[in-house]
C-alpha atoms as a PDB file:
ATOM      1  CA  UNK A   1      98.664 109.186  90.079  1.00  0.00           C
ATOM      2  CA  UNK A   2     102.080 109.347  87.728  1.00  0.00           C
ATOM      3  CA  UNK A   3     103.795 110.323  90.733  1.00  0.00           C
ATOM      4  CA  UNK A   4     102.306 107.415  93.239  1.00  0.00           C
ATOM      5  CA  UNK A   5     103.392 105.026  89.953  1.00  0.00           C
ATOM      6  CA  UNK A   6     106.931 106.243  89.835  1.00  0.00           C
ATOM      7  CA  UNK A   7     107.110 106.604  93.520  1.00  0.00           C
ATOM      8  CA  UNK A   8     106.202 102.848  93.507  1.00  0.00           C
ATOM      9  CA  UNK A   9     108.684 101.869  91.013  1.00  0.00           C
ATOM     10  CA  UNK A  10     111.839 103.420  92.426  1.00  0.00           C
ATOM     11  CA  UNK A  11     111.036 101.821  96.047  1.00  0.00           C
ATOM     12  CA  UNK A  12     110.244  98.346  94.671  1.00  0.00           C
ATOM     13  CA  UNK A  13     113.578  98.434  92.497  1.00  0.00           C
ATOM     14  CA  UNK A  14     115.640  99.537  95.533  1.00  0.00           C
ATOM     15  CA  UNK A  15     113.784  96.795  97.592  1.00  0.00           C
ATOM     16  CA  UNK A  16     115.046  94.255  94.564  1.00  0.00           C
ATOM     17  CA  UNK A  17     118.471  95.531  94.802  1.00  0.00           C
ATOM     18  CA  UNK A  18     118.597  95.446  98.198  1.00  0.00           C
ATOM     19  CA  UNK A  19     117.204  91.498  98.199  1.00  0.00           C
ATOM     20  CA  UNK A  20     119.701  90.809  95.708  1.00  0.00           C
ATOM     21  CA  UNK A  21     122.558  91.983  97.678  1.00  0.00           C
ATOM     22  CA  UNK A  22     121.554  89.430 100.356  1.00  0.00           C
ATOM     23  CA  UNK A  23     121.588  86.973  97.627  1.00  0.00           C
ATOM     24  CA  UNK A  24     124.907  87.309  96.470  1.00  0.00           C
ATOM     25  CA  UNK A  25     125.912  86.094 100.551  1.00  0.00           C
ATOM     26  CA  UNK A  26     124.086  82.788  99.504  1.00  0.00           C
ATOM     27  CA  UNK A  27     120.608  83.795 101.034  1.00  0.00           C
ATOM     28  CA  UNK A  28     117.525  82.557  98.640  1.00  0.00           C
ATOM     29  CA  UNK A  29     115.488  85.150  97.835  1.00  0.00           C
ATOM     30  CA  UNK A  30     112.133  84.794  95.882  1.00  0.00           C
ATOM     31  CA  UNK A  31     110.878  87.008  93.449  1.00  0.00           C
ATOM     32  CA  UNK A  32     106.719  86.481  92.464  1.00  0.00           C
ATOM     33  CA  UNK A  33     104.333  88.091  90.079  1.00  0.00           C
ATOM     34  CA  UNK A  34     100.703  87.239  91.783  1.00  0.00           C
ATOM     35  CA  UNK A  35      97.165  88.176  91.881  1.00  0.00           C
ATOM     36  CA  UNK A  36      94.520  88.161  94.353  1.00  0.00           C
ATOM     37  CA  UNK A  37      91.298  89.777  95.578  1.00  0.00           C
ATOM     38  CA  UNK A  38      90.939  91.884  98.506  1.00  0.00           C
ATOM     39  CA  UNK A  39      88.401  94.774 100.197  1.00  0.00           C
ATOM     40  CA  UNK A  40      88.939  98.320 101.373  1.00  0.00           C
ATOM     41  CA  UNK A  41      86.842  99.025 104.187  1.00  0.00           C
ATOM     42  CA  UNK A  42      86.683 102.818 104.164  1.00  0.00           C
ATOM     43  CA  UNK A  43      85.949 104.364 107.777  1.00  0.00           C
ATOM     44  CA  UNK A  44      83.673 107.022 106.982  1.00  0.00           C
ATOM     45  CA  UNK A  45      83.404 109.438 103.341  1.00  0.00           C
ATOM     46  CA  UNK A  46      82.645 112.984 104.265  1.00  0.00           C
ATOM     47  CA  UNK A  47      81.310 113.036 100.709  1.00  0.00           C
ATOM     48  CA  UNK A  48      78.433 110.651 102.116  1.00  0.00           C
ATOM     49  CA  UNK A  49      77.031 113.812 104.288  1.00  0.00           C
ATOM     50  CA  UNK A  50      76.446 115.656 101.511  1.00  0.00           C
ATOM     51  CA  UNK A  51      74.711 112.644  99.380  1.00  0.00           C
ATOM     52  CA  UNK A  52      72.847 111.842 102.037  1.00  0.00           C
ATOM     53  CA  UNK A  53      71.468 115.653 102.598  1.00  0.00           C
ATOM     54  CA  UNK A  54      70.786 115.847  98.758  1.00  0.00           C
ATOM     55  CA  UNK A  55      68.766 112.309  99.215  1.00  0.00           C
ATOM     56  CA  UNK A  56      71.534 110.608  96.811  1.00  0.00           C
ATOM     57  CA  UNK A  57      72.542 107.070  97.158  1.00  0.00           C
ATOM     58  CA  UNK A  58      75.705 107.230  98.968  1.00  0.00           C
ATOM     59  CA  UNK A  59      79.215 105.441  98.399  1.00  0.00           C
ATOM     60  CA  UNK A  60      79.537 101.964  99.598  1.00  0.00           C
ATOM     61  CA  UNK A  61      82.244 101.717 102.457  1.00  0.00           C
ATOM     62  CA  UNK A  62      83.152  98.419 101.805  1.00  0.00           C
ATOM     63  CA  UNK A  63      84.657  98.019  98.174  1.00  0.00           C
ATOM     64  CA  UNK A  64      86.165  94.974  96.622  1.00  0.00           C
ATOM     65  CA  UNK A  65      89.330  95.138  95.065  1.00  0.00           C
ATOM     66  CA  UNK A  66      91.223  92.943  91.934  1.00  0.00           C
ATOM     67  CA  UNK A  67      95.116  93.424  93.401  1.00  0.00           C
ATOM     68  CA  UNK A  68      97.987  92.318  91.037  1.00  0.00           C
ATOM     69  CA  UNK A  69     101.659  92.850  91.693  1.00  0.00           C
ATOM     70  CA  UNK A  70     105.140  91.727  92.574  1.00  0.00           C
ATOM     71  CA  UNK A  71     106.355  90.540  95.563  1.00  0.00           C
ATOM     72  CA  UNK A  72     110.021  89.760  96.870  1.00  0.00           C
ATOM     73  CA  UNK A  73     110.912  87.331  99.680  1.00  0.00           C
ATOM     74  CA  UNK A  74     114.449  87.466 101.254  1.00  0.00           C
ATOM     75  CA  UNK A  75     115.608  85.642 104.586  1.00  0.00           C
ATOM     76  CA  UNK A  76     114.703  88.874 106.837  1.00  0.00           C
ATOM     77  CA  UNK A  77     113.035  91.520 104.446  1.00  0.00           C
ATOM     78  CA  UNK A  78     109.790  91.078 102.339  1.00  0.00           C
ATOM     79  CA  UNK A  79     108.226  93.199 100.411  1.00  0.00           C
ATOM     80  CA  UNK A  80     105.745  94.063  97.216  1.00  0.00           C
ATOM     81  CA  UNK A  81     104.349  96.426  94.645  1.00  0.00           C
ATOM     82  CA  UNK A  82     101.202  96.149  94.185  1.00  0.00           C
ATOM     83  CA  UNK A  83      97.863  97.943  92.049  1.00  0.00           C
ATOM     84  CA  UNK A  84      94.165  97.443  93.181  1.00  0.00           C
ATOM     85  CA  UNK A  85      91.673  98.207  91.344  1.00  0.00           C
ATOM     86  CA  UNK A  86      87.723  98.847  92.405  1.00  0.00           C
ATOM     87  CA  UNK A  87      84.687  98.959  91.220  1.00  0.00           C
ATOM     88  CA  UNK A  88      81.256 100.260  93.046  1.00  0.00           C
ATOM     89  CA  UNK A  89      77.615 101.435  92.742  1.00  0.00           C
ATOM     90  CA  UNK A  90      74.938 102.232  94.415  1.00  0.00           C
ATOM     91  CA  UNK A  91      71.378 103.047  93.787  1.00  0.00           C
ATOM     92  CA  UNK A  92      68.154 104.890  95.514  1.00  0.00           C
ATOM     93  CA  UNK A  93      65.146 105.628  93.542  1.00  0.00           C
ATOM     94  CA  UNK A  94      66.154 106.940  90.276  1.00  0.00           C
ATOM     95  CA  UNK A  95      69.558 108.411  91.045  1.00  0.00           C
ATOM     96  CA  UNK A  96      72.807 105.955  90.936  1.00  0.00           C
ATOM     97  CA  UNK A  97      76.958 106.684  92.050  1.00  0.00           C
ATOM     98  CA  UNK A  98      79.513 104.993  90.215  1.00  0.00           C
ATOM     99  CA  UNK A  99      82.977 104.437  92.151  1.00  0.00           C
ATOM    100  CA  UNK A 100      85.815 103.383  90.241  1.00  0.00           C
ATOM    101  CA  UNK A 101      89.497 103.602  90.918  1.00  0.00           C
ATOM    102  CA  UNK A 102      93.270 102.302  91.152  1.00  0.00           C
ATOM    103  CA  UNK A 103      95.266 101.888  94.263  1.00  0.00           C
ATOM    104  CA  UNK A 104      99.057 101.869  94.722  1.00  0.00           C
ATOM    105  CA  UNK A 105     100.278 100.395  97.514  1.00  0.00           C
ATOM    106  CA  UNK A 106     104.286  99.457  98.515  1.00  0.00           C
ATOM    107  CA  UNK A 107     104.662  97.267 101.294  1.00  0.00           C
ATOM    108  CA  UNK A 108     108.123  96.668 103.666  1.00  0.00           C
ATOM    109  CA  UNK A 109     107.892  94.027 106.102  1.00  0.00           C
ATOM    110  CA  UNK A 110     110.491  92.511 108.779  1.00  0.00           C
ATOM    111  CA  UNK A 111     110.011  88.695 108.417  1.00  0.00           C
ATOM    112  CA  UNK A 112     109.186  87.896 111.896  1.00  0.00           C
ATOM    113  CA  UNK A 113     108.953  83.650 111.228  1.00  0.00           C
ATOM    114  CA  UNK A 114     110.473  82.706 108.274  1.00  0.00           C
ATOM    115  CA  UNK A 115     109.984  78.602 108.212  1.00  0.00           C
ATOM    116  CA  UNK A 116     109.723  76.176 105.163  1.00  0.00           C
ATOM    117  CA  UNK A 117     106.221  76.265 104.467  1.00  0.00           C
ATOM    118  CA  UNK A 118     105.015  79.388 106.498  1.00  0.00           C
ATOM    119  CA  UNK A 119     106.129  82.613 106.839  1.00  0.00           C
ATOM    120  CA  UNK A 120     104.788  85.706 109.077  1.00  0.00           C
ATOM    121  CA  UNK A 121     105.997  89.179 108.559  1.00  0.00           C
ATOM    122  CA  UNK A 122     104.917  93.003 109.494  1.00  0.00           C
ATOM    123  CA  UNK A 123     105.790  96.607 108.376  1.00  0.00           C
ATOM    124  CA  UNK A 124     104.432  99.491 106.676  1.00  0.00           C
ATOM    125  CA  UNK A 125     102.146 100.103 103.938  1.00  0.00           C
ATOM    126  CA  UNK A 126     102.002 103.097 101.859  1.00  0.00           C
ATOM    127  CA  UNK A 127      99.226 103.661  99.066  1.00  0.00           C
ATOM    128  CA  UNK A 128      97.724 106.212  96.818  1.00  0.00           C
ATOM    129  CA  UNK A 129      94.036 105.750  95.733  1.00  0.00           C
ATOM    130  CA  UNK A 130      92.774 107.644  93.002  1.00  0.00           C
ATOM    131  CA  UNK A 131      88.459 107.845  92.647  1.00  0.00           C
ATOM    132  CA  UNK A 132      86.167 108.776  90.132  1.00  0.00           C
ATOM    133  CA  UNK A 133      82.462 109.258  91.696  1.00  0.00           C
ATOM    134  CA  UNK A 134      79.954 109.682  88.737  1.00  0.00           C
ATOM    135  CA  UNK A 135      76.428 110.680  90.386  1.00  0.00           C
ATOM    136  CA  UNK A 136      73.311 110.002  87.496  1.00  0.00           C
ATOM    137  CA  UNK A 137      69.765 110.096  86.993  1.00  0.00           C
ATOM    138  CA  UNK A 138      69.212 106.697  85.764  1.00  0.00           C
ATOM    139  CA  UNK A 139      66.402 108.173  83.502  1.00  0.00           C
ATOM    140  CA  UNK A 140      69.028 110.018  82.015  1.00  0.00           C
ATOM    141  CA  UNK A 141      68.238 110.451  77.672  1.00  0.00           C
ATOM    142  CA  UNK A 142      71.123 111.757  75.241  1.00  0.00           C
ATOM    143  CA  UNK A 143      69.157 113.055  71.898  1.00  0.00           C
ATOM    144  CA  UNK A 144      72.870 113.092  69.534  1.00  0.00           C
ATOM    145  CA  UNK A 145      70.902 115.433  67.408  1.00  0.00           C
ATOM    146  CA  UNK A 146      70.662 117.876  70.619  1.00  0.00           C
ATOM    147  CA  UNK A 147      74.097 117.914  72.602  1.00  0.00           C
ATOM    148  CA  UNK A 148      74.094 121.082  74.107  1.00  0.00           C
ATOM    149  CA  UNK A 149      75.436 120.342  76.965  1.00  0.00           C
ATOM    150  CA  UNK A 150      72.811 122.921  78.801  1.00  0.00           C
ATOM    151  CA  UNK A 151      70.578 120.119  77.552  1.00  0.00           C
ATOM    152  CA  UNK A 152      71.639 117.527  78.868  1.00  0.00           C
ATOM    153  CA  UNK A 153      71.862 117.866  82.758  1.00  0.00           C
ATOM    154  CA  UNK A 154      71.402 114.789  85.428  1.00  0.00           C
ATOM    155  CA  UNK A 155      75.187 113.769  85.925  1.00  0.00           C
ATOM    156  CA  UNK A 156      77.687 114.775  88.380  1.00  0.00           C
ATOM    157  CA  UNK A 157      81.348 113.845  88.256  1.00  0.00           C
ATOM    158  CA  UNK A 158      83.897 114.437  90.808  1.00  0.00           C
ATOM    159  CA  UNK A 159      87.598 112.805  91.383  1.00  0.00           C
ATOM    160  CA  UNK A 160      89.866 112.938  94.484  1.00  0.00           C
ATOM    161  CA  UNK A 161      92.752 111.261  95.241  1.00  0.00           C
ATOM    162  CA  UNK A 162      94.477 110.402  98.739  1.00  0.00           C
ATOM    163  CA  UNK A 163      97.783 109.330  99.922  1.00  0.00           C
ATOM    164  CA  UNK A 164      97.971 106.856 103.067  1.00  0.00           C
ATOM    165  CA  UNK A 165     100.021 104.962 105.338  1.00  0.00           C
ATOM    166  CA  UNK A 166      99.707 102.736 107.568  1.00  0.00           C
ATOM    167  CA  UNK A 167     100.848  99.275 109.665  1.00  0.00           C
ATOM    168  CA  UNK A 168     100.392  95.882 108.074  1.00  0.00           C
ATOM    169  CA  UNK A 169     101.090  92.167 108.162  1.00  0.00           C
ATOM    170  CA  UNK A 170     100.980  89.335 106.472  1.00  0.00           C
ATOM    171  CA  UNK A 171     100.570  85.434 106.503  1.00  0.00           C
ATOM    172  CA  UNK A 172     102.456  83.618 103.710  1.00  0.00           C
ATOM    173  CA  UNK A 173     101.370  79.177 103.649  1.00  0.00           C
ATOM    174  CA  UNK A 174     102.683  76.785 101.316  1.00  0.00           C
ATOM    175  CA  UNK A 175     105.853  78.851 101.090  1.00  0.00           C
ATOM    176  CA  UNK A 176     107.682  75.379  99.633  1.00  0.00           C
ATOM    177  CA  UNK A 177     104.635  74.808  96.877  1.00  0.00           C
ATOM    178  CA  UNK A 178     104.957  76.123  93.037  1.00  0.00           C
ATOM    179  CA  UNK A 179     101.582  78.220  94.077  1.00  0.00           C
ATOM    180  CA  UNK A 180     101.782  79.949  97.553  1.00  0.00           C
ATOM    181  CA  UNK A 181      99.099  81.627  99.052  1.00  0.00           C
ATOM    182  CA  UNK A 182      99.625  85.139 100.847  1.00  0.00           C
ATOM    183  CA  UNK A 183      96.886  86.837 103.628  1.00  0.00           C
ATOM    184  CA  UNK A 184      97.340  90.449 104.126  1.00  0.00           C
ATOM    185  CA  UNK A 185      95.711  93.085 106.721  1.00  0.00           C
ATOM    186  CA  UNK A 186      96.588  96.144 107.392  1.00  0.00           C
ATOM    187  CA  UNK A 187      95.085  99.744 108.530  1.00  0.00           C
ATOM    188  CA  UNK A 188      95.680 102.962 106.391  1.00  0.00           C
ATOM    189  CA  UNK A 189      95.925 106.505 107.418  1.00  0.00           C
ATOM    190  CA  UNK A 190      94.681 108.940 104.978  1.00  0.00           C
ATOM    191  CA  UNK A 191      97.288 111.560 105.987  1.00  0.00           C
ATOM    192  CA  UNK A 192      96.917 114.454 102.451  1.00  0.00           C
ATOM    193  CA  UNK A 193      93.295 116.252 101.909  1.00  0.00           C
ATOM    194  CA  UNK A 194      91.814 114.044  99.491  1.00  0.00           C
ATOM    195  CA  UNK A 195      89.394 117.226  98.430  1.00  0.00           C
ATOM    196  CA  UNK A 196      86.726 116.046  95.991  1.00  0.00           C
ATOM    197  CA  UNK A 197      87.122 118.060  92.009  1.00  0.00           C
ATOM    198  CA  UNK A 198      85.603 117.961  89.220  1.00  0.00           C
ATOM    199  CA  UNK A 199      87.303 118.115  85.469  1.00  0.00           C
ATOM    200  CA  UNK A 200      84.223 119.840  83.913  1.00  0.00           C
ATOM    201  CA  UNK A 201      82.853 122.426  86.621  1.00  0.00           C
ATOM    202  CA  UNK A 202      84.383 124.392  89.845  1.00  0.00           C
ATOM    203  CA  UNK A 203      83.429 122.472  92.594  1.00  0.00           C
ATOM    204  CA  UNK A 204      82.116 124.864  95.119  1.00  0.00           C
ATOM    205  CA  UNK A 205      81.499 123.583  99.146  1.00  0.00           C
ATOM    206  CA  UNK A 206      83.697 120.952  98.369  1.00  0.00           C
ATOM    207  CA  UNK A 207      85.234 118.389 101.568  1.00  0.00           C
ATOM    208  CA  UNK A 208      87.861 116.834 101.906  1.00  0.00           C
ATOM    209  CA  UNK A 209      88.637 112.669 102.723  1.00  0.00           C
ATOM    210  CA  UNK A 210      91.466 113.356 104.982  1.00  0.00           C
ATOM    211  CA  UNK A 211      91.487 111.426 108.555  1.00  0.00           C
ATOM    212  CA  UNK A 212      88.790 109.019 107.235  1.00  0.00           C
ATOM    213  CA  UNK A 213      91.376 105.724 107.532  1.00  0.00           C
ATOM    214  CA  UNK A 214      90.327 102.266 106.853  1.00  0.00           C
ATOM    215  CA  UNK A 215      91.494  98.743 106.702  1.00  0.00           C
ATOM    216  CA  UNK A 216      92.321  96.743 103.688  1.00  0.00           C
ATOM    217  CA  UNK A 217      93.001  93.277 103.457  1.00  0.00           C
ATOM    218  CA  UNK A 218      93.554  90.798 100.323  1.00  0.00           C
ATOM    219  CA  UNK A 219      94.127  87.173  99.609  1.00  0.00           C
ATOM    220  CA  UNK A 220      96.941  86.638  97.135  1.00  0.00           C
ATOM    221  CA  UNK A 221      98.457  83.911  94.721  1.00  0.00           C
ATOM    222  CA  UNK A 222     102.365  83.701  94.196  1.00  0.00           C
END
């Protein structure tokens, strides 16, 4: 996760540079902090097999996401920095999942109509997600006068963490308002092994997330 931060920090301040070069030949370019809400719509979790076999709820696909960042507008190149983060359960019967996790994503687009008070652009998005899956009895009791943990059984927690990338595009209206509004879709390869682990036990017949892609998409405030 460190690394996906400092990956996105380096490629965002060349991106800057590179927009302020373009200003300096008299070119506006915009520079917005902004927040907005958006989904990832996760293809398939191998993960879910084994849930489902153990008769576990299983990981909602469709997750929504609280995305804050920075973008930069110049007269041909846009671009952003941006961190999602996510939030999701799921229940059956007595047992409940718990997904939670941070995405960081650097988009690079080619403004393809760049008008007043509209703007359409497309590129490449590249993102890290890091999860946190906690699996629980919801009966679950902690006696503080008994923590051994061979007493206290009922929860399972595993973390993974996957790198994609991916095409993208996006919609900018009310470019020439103080508040603009910014639509983004895009599709996201998971191209490293995303294997599930565990900090407090060896996970053994573990899988892995890789190939399972999915789409994201967001609605953001400048």
């Amino acid at each position: 996760m460190k690394k996906a931060i400092v990956f996105l920090f380096l490629v965002s301040s060349s991106l800057i540079i590179a927009q302020s070069s373009e200003d300096t030949q008299g070119k506006k370019v915009d520079v917005d902090f902004y927040f907005g809400i958006g989904a990832q719509i996760q293809i398939k979790y191998d993960l879910n097999d084994k849930l489902k076999a153990a008769n576990l709820p299983e990981l909602k696909q469709t997750i929504p996401e609280l995305q804050v960042g920075m973008n930069v507008f110049g007269n041909k190149i846009s671009g952003d920095a941006e961190f999602g983060f996510f939030l999701s359960k799921n229940d059956k019967g007595d047992s409940e999942n718990q997904n939670i996790g941070v995405t960081s994503r650097l988009r690079v687009h080619y403004n393809f109509i760049n008008k007043e008070k509209m703007a359409f652009t497309g590129g490449l998005n590249v993102s890290s997600t890091a999860s946190e899956v906690d699996i629980y009895n919801k009966n679950n009791v902690i006696d503080l006068n008994d923590l051994e943990p061979l007493n206290n059984s009922g929860h399972v927690s595993l973390k993974n963490q996957v790198f994609f990338v991916g095409p993208s595009v996006s919609l900018y209206l009310f470019k020439n308002k103080s508040t603009k509004i910014r639509a983004n879709l895009g599709y996201e390869f998971a191209f490293t092994n995303g294997k599930w682990k565990s900090d407090f036990a060896s996970v053994e017949n573990t899988v892995k997330e890789n190939g399972n892609n999915r789409f994201v998409f967001g609605i953001s405030f400048l």
